[in-house]
C-alpha atoms as a PDB file:
ATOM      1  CA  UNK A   1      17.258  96.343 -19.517  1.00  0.00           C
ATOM      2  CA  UNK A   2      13.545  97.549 -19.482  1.00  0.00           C
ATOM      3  CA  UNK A   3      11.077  96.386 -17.330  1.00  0.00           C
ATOM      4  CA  UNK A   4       8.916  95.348 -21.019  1.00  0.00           C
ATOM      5  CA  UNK A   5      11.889  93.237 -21.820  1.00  0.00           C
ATOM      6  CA  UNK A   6      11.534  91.184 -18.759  1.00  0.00           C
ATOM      7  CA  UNK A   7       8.034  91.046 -18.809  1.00  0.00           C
ATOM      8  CA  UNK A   8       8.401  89.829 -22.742  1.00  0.00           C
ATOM      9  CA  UNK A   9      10.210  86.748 -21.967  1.00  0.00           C
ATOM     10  CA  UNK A  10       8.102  86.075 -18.567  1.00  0.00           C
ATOM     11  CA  UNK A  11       5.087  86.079 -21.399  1.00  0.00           C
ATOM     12  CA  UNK A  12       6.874  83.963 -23.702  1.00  0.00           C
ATOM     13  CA  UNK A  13       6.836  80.905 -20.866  1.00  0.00           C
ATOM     14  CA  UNK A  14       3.232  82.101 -19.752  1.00  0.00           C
ATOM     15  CA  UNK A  15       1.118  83.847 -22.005  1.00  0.00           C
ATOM     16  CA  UNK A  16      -1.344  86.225 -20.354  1.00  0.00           C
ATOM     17  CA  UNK A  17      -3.921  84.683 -22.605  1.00  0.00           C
ATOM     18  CA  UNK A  18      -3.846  81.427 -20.691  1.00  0.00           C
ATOM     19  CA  UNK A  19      -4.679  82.870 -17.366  1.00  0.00           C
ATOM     20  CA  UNK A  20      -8.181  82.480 -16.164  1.00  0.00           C
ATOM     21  CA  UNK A  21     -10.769  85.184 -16.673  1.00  0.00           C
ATOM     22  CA  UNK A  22     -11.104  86.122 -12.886  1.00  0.00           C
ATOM     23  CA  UNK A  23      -7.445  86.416 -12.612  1.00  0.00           C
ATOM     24  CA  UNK A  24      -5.785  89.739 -12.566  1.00  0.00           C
ATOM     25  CA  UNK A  25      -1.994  88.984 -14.064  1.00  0.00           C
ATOM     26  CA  UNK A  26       0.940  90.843 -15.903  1.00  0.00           C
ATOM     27  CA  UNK A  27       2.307  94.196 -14.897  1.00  0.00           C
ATOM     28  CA  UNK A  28       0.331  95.565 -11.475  1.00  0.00           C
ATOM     29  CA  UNK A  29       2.536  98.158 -10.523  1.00  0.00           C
ATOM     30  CA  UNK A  30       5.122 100.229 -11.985  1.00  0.00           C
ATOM     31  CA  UNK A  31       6.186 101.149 -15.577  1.00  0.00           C
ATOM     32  CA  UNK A  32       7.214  99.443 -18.521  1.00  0.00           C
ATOM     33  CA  UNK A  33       9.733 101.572 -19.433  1.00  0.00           C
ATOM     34  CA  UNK A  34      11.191 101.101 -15.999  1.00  0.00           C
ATOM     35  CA  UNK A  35      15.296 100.123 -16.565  1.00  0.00           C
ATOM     36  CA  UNK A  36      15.950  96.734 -14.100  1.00  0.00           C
ATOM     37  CA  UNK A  37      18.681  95.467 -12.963  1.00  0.00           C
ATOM     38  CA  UNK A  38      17.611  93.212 -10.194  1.00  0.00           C
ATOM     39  CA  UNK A  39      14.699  91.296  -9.560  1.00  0.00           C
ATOM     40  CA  UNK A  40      13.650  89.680  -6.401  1.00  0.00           C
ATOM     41  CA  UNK A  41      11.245  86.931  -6.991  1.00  0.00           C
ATOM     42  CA  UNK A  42       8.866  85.700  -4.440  1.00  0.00           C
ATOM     43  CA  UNK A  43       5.362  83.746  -3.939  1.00  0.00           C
ATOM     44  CA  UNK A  44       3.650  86.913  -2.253  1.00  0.00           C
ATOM     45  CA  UNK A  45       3.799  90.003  -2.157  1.00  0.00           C
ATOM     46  CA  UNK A  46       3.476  90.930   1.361  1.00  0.00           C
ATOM     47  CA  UNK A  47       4.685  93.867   3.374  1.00  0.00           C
ATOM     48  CA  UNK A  48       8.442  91.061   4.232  1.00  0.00           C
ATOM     49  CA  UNK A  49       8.564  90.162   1.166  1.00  0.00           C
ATOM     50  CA  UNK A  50       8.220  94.010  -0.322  1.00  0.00           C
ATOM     51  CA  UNK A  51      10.365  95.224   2.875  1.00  0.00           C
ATOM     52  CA  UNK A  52      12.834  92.919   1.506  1.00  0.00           C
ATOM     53  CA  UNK A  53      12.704  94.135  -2.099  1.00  0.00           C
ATOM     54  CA  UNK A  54      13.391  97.455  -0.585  1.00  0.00           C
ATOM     55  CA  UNK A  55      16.510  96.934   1.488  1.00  0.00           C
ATOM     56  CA  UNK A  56      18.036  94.688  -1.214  1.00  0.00           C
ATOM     57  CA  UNK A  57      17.525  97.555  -3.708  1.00  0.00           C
ATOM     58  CA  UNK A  58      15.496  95.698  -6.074  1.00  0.00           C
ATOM     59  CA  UNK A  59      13.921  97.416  -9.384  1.00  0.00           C
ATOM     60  CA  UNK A  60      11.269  94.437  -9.979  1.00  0.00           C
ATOM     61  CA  UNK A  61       9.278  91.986  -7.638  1.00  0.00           C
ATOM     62  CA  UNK A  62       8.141  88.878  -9.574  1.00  0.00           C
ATOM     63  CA  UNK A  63       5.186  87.038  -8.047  1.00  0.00           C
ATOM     64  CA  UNK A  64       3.232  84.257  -8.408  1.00  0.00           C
ATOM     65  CA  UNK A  65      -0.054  85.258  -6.436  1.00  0.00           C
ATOM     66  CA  UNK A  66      -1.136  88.978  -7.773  1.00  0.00           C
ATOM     67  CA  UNK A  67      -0.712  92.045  -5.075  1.00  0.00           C
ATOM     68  CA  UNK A  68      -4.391  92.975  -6.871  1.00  0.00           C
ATOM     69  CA  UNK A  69      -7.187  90.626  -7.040  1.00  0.00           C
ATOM     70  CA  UNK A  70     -10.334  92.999  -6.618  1.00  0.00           C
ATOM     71  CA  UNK A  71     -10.345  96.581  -7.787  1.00  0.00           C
ATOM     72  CA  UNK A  72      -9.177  99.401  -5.988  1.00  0.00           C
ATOM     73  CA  UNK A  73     -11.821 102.716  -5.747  1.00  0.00           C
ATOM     74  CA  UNK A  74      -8.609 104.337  -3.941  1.00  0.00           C
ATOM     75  CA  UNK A  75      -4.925 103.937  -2.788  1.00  0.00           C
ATOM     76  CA  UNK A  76      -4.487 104.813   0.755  1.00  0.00           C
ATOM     77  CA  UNK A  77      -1.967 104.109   3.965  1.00  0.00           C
ATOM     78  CA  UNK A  78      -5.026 103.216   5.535  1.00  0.00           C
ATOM     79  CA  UNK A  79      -5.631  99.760   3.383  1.00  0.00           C
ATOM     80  CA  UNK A  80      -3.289  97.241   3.471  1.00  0.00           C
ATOM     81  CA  UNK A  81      -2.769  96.693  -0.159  1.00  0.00           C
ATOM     82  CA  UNK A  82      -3.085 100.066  -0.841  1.00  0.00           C
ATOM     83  CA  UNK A  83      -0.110 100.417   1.229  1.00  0.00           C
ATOM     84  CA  UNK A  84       1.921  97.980  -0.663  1.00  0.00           C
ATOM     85  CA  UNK A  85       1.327  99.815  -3.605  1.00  0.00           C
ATOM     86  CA  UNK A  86       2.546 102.639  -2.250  1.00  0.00           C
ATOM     87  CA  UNK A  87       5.805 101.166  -0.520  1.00  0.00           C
ATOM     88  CA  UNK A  88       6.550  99.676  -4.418  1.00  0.00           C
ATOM     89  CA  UNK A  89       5.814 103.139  -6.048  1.00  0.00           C
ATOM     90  CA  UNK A  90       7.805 105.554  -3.246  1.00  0.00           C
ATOM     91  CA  UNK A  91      11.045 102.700  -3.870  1.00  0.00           C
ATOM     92  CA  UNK A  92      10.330 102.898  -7.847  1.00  0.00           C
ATOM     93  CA  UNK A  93       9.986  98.843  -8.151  1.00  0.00           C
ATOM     94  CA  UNK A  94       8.005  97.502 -10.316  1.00  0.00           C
ATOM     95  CA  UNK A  95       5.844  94.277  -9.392  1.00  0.00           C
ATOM     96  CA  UNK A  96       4.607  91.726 -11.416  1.00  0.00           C
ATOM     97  CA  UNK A  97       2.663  88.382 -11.529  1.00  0.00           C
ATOM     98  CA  UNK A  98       2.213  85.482 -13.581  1.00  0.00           C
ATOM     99  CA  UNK A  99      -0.385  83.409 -11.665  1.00  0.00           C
ATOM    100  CA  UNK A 100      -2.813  81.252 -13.338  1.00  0.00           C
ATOM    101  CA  UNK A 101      -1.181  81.629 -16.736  1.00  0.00           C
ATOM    102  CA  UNK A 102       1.862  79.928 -14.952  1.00  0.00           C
ATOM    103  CA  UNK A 103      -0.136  77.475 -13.404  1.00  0.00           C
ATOM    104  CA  UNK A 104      -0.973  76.124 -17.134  1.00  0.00           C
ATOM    105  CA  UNK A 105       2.449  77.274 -18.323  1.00  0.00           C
ATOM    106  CA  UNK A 106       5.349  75.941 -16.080  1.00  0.00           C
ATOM    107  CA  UNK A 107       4.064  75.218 -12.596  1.00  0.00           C
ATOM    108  CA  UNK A 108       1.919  72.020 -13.228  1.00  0.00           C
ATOM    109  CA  UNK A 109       4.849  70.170 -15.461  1.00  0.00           C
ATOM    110  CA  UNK A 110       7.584  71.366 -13.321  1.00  0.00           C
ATOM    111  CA  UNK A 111       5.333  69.639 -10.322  1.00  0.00           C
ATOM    112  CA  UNK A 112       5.402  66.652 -12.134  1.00  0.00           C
ATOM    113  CA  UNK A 113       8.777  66.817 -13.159  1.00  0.00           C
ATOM    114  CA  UNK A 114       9.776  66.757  -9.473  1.00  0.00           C
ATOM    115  CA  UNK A 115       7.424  63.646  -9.119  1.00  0.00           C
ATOM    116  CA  UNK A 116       8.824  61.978 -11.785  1.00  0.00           C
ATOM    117  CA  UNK A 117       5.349  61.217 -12.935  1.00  0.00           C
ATOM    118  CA  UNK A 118       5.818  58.574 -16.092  1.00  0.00           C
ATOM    119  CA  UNK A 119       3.154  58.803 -18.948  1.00  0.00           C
ATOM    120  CA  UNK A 120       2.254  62.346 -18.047  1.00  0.00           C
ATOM    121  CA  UNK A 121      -0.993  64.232 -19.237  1.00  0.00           C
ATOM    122  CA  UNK A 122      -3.079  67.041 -18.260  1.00  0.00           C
ATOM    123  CA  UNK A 123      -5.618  67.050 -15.670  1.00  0.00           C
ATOM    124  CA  UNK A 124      -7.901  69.454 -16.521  1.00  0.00           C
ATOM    125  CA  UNK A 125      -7.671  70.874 -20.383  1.00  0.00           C
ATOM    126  CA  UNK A 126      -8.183  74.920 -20.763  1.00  0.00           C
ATOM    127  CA  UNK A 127      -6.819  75.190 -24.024  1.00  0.00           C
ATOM    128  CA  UNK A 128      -6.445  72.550 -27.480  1.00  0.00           C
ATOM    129  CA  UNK A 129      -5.387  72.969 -30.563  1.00  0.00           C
ATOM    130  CA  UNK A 130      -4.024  70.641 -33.134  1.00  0.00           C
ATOM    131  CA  UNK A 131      -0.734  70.677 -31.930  1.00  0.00           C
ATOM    132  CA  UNK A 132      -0.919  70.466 -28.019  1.00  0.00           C
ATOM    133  CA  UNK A 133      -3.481  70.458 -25.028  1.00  0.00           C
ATOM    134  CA  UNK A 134      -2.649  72.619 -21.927  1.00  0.00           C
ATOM    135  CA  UNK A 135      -4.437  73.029 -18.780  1.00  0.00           C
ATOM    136  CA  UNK A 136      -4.247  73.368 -14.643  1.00  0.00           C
ATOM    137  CA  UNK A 137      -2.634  70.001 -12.876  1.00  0.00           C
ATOM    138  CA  UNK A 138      -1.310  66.880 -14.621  1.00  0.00           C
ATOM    139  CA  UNK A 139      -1.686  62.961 -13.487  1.00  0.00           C
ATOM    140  CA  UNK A 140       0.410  59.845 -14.254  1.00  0.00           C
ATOM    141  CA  UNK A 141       2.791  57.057 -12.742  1.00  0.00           C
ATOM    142  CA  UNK A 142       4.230  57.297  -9.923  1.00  0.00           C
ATOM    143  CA  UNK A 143       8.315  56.346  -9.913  1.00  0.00           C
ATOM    144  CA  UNK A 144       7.146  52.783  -8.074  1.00  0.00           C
ATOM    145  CA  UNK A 145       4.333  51.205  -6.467  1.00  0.00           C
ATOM    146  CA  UNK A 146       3.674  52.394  -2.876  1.00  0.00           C
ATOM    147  CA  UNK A 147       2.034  52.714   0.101  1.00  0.00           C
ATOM    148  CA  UNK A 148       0.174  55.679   0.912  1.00  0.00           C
ATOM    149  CA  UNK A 149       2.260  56.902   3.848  1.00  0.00           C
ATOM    150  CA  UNK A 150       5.269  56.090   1.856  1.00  0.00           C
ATOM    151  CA  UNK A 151       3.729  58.384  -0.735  1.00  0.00           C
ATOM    152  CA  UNK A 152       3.467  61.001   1.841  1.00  0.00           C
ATOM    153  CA  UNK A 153       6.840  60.504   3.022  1.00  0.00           C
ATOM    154  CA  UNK A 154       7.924  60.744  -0.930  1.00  0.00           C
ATOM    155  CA  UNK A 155       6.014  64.181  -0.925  1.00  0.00           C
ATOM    156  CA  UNK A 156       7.492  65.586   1.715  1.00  0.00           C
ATOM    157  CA  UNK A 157      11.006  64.724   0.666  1.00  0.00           C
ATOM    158  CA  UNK A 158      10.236  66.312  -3.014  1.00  0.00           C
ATOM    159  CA  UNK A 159       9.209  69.523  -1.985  1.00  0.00           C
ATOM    160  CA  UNK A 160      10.896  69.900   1.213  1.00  0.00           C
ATOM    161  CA  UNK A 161       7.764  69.542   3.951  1.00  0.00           C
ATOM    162  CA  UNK A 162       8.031  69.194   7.399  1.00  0.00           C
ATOM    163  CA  UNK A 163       3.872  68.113   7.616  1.00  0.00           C
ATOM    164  CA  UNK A 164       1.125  66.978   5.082  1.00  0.00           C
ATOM    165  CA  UNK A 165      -2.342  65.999   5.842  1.00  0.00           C
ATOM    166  CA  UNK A 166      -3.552  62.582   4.068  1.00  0.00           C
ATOM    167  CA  UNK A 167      -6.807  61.370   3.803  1.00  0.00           C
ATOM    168  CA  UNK A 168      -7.067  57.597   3.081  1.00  0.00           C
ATOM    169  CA  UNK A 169      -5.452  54.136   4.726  1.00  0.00           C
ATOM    170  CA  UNK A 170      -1.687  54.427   5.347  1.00  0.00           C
ATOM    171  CA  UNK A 171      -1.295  50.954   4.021  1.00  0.00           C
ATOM    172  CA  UNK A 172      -3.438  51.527   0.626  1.00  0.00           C
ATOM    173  CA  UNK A 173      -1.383  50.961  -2.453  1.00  0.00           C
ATOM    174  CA  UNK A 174      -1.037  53.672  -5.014  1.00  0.00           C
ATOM    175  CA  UNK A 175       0.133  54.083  -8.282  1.00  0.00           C
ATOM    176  CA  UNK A 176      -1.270  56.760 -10.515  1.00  0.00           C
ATOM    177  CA  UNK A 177      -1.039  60.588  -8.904  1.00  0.00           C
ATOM    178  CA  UNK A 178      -2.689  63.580  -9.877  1.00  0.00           C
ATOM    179  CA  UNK A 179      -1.235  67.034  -9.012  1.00  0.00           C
ATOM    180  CA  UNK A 180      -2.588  70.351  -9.157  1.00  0.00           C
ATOM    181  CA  UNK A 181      -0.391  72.767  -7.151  1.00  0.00           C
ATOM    182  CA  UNK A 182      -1.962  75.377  -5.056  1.00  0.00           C
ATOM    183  CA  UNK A 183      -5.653  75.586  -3.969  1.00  0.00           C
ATOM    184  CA  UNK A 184      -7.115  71.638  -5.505  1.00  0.00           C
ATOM    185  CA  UNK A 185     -10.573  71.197  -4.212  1.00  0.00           C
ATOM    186  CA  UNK A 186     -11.857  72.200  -7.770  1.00  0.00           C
ATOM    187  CA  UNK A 187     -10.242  69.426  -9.302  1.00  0.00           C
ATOM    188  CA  UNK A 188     -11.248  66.418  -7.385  1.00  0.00           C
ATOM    189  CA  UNK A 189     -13.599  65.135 -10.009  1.00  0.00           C
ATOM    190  CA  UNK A 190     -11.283  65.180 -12.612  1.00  0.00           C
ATOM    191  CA  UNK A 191      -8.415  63.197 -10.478  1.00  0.00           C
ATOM    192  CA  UNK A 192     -11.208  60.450  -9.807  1.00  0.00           C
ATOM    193  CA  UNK A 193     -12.271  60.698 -13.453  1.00  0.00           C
ATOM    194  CA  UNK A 194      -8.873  60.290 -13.831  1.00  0.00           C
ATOM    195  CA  UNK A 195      -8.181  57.077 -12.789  1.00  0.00           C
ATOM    196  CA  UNK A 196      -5.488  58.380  -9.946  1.00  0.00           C
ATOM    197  CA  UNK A 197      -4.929  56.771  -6.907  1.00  0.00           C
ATOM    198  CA  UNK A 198      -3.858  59.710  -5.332  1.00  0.00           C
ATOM    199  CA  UNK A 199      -4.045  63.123  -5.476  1.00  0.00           C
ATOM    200  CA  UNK A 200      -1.328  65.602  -4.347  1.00  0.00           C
ATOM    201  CA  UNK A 201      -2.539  69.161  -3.824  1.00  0.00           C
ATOM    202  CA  UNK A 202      -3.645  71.856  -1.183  1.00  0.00           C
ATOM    203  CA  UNK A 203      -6.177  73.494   0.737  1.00  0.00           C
ATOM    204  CA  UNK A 204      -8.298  70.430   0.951  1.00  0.00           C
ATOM    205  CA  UNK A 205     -11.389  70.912   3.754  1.00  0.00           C
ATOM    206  CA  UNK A 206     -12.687  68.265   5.775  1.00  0.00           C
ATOM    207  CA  UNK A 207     -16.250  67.217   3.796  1.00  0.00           C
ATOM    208  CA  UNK A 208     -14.174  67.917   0.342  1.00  0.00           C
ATOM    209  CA  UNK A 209     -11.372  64.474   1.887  1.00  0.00           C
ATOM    210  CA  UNK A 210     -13.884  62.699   2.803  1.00  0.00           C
ATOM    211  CA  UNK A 211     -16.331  62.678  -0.478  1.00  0.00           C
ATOM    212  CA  UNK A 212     -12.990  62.095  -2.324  1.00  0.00           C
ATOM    213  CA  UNK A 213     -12.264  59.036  -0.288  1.00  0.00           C
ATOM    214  CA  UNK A 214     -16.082  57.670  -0.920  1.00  0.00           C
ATOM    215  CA  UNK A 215     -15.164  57.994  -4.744  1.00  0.00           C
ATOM    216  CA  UNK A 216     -11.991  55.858  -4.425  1.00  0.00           C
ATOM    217  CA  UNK A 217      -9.503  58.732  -3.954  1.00  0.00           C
ATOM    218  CA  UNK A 218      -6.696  59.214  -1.765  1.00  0.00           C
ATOM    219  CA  UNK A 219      -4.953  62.896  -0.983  1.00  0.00           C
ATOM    220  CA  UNK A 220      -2.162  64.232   0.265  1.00  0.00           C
ATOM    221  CA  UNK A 221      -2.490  67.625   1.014  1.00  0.00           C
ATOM    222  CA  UNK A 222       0.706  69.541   0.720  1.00  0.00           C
ATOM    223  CA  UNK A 223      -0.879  72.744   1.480  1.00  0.00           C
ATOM    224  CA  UNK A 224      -1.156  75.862  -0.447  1.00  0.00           C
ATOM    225  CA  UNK A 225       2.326  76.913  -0.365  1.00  0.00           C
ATOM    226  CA  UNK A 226       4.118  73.470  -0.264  1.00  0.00           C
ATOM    227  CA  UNK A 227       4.045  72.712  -3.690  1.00  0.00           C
ATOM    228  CA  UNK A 228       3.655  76.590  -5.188  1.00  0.00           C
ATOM    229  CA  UNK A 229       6.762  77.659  -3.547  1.00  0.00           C
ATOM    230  CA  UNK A 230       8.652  75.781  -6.599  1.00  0.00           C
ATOM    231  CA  UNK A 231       7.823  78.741  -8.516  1.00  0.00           C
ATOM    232  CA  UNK A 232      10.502  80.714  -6.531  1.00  0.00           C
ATOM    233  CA  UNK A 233      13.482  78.489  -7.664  1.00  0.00           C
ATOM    234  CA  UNK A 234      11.610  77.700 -11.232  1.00  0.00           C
ATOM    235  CA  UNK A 235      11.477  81.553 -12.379  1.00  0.00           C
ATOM    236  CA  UNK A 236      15.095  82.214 -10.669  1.00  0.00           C
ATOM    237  CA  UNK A 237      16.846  79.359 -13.427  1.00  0.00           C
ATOM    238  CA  UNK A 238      14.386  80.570 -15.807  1.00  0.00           C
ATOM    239  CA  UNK A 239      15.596  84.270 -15.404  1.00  0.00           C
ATOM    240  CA  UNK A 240      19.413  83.234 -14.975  1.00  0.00           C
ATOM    241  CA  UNK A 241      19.152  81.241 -18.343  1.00  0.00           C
ATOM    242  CA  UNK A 242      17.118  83.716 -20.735  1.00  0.00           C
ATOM    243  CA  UNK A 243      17.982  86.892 -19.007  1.00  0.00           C
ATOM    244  CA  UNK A 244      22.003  86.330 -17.365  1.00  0.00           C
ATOM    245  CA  UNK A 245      22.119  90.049 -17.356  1.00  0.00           C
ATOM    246  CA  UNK A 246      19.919  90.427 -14.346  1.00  0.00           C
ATOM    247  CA  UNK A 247      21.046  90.600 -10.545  1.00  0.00           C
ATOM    248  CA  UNK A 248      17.974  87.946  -9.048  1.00  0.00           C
ATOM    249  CA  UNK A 249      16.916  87.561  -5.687  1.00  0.00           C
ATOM    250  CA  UNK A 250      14.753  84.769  -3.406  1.00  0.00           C
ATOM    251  CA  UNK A 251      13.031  86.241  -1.198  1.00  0.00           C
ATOM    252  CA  UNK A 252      12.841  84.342   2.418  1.00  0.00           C
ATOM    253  CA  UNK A 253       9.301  83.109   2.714  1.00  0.00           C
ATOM    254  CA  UNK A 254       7.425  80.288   4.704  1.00  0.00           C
ATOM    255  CA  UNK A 255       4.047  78.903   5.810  1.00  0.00           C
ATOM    256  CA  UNK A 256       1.487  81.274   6.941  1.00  0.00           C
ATOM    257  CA  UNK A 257       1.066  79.556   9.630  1.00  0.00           C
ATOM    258  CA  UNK A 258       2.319  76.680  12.468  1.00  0.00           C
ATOM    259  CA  UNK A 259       1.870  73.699  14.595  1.00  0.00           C
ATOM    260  CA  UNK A 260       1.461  73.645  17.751  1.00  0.00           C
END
């Protein structure tokens, strides 16, 4: 099938229209008219994951986080995205993103979902009309009442997690959760405004922990990639269900970086 047909039903779960305005998502590389047959799907698109693509023979990368964020004033070996770009046009595969229009569109329910957050809503509304509200994150009730470190153990065990980092009293009782995968430090206010009692998220500093915890909030940060990586799996049953047709592919990633 054509690379447009893909990209049509990838559009249908996430319209481009609900991506932010900074965001740079859709079709980044490659042609539309571009006949697939397999389609590796990934968080990144870095030079493994696109070395990958390449061995496996794959006609379309599928990522959540764009290859392109700022523009390009020239494509050169000499630039490391620039080189990416060229690796995907020399091996004819086509790369694509659906970022923050998935983040309103699939990744913040399917977050939840894995939670088994009760009485769900969204965190922070981007879009309303008289039949739904959408936005980034969602917050409800947790499965149970429990502790704080038994809410970090729960996170770990939902997405897999050898470490998170948890600001607030292990023994402090919590309830209500607020997630917003990815980067979350934007959406601190709205969790307290919120009502939760914790908030599970990533990238979380050291001043941004402890304001929230003056204001009543507890986090568990999951980091960036602990909770996003659910895209990978998400897309692939996605994909097998609308598209059977297709030959799809998880690419091995991991953490950025270690403990010591």
């Amino acid at each position: 099938m054509k690379c447009s047909e893909i990209m049509a039903k990838l559009e249908e779960l996430s319209p481009l229209s609900f991506a932010e305005s900074w965001d740079n998502v859709g079709l980044l590389v490659g042609s539309r008219e571009r006949e697939v047959e397999s389609v590796m799907i990934a968080l990144d698109a870095t030079d493994a994951v696109i070395d990958q693509a390449v061995l496996a023979g794959a006609d379309m990368l599928l990522t959540h986080h764009p290859l392109i964020f700022s523009p390009q004033n020239r494509i050169t070996a000499e630039d490391f995205t620039g080189k990416r770009i060229i690796k995907l046009i020399a091996n004819d595969i086509c790369c694509y993103a659906s970022h923050t229009n998935f983040d309103v569109m699939g990744m913040g329910d399917e977050a939840a979902e894995r939670l088994a957050l009760e009485e769900r809503s969204v965190l922070e509304i981007t879009f309303e009309d008289e039949l739904s509200q959408e936005g980034i994150g969602r917050v409800g009730i947790l499965p149970e009442c429990m502790t704080l470190r038994e809410c970090a153990s729960y996170v770990k065990e939902t997405f897999d997690l050898d470490t998170v980092k948890v600001f607030g009293e292990e023994d402090r009782k919590v309830r209500k959760a607020a997630v917003v995968p990815g980067a979350g430090k934007d959406y601190i206010r709205q969790a307290v405004r919120a009502g939760a009692d914790v908030y599970i998220t990533g990238d979380i500093g050291h001043h941004d922990g402890i304001d929230a915890l003056e204001q009543g909030l507890t986090i568990i940060d999951a980091g960036h990639f602990g909770v996003e990586q659910i895209f990978v799996p998400y897309m692939k049953e996605f994909l097998s269900r609308e598209l059977p047709s297709l030959h799809l592919l998880s690419a091995r990633q991991q953490e950025p970086f270690w403990y010591e």
